[in-house]
N, C-alpha and C. Protein backbone atom coordinates (compact mmCIF):
# COMPACT_ATOMS: atom_id res chain seq x y z
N UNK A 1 99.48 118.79 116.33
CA UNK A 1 99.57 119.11 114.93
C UNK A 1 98.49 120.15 114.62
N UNK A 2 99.06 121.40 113.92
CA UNK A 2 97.87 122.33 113.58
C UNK A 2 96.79 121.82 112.21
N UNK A 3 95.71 123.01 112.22
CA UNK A 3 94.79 122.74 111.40
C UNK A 3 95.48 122.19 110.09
N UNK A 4 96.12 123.26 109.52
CA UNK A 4 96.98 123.56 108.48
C UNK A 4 97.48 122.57 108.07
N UNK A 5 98.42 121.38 109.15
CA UNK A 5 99.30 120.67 108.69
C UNK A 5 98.32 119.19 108.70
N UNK A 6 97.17 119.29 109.03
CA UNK A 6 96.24 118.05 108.64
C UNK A 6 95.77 118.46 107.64
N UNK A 7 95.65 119.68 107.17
CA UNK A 7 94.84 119.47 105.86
C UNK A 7 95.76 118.98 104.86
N UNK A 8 97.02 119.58 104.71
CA UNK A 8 97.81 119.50 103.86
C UNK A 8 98.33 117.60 103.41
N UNK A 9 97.99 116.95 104.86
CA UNK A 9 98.74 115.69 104.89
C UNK A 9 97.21 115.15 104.06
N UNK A 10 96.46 115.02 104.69
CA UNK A 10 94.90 114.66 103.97
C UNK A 10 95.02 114.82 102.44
N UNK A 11 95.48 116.11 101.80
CA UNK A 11 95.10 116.36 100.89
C UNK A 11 96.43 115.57 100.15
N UNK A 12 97.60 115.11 100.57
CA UNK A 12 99.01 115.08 99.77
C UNK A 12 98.41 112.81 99.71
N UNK A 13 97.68 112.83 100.90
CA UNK A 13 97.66 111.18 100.52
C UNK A 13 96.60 111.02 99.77
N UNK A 14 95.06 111.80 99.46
CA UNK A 14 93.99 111.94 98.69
C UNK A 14 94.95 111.85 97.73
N UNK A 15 95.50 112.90 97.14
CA UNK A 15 95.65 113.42 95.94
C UNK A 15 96.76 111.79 95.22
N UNK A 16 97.50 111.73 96.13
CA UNK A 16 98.74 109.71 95.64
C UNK A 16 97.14 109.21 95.19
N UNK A 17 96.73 108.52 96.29
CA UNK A 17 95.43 107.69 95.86
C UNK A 17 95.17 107.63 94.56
N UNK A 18 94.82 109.17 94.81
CA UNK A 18 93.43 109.53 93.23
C UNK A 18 94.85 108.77 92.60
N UNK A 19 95.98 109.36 92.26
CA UNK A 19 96.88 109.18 90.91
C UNK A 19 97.14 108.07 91.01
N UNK A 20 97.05 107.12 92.02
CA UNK A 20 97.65 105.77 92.16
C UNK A 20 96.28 104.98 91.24
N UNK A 21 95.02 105.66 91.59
CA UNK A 21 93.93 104.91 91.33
C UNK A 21 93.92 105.50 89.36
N UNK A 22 93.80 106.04 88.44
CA UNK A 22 94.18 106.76 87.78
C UNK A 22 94.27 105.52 86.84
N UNK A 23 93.75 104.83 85.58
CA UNK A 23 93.77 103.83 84.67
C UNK A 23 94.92 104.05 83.79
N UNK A 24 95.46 105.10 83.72
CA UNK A 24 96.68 105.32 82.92
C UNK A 24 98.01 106.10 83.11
N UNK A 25 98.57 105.31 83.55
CA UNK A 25 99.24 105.82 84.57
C UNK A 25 100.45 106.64 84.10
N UNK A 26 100.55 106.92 82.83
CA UNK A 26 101.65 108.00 82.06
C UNK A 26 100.46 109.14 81.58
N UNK A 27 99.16 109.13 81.83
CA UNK A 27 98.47 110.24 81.32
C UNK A 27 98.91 111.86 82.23
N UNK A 28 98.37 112.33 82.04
CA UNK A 28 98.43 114.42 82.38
C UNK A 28 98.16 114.23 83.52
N UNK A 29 96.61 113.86 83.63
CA UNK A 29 95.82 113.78 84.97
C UNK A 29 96.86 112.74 86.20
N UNK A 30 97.38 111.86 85.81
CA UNK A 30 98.45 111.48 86.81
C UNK A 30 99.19 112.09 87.15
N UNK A 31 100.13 112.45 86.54
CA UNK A 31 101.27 113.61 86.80
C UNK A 31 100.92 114.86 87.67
N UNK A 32 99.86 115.39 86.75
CA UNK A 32 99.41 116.31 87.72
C UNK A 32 98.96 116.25 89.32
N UNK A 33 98.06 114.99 89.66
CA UNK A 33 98.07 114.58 91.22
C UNK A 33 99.33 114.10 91.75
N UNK A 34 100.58 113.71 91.32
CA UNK A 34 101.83 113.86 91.69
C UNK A 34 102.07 115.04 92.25
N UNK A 35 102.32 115.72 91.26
CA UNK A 35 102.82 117.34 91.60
C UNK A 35 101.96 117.72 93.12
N UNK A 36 100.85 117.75 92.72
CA UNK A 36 100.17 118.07 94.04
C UNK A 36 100.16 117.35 94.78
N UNK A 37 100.07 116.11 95.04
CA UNK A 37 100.80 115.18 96.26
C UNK A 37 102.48 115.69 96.66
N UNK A 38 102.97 115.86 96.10
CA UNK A 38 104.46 115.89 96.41
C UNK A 38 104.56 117.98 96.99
N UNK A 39 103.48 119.02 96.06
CA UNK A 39 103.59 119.88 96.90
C UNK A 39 102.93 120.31 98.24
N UNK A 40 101.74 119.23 98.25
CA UNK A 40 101.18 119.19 99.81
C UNK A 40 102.25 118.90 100.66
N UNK A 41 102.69 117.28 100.05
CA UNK A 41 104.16 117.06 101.17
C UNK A 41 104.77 118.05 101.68
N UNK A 42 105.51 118.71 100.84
CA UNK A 42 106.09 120.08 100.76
C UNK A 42 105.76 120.76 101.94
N UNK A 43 104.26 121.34 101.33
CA UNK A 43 103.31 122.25 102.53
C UNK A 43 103.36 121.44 104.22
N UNK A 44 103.39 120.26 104.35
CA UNK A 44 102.95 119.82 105.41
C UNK A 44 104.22 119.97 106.59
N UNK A 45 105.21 119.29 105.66
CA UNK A 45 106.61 119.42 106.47
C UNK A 45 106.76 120.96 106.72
N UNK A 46 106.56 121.80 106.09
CA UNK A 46 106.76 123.26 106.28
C UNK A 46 105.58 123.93 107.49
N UNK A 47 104.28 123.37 107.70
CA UNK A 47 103.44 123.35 108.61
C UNK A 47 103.91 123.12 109.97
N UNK A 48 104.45 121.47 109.67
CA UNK A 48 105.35 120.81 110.84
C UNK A 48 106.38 121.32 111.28
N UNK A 49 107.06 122.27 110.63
CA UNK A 49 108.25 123.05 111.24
C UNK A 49 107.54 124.30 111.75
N UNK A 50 106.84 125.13 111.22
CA UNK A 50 106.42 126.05 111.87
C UNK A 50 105.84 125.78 113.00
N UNK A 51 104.87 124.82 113.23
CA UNK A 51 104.01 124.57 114.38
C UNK A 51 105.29 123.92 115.64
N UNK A 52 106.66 123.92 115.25
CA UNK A 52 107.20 123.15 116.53
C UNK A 52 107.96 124.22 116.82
N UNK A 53 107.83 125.65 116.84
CA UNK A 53 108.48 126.67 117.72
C UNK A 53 107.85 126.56 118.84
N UNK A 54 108.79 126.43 119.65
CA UNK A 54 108.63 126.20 121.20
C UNK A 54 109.41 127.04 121.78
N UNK A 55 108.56 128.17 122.47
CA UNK A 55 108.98 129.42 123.29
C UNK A 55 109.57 128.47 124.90
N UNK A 56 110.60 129.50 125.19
CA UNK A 56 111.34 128.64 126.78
C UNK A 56 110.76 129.64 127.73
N UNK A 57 109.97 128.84 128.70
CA UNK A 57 109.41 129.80 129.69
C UNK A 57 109.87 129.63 130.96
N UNK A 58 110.81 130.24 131.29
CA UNK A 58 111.71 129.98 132.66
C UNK A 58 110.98 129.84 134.10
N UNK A 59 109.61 129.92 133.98
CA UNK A 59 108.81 129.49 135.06
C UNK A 59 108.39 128.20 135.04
N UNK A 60 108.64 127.81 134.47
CA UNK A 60 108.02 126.20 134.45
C UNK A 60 109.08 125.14 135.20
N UNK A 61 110.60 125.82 135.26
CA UNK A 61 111.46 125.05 135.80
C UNK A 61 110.77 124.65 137.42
């Protein structure tokens, strides 16, 4: 897994937490660590696809 796609996962379960932890849970400040939990997700799976191009190197057979 690249740099990229750990930060993104780090930052998408930080960010649930914080909003999970969050005393009011219909306020701004919730919603908003949603959004950014759900667009880290986003980022990470998109990390995870980039990082699994796998070149075929016919010497290895």
């Amino acid at each position: 897994m690249s740099r990229s796609a750990v930060f993104f996962l780090t930052s998408a379960l930080l960010s649930f937490i914080a909003a999970a932890a969050v005393p009011y849970p219909a306020s701004l400040l919730s919603a908003l660590l949603l959004m950014t939990s759900l667009g880290c997700s986003v980022l990470f799976v998109l990390a995870l696809v980039r990082g699994k191009r796998i070149r075929f190197n016919p010497q290895l057979r």
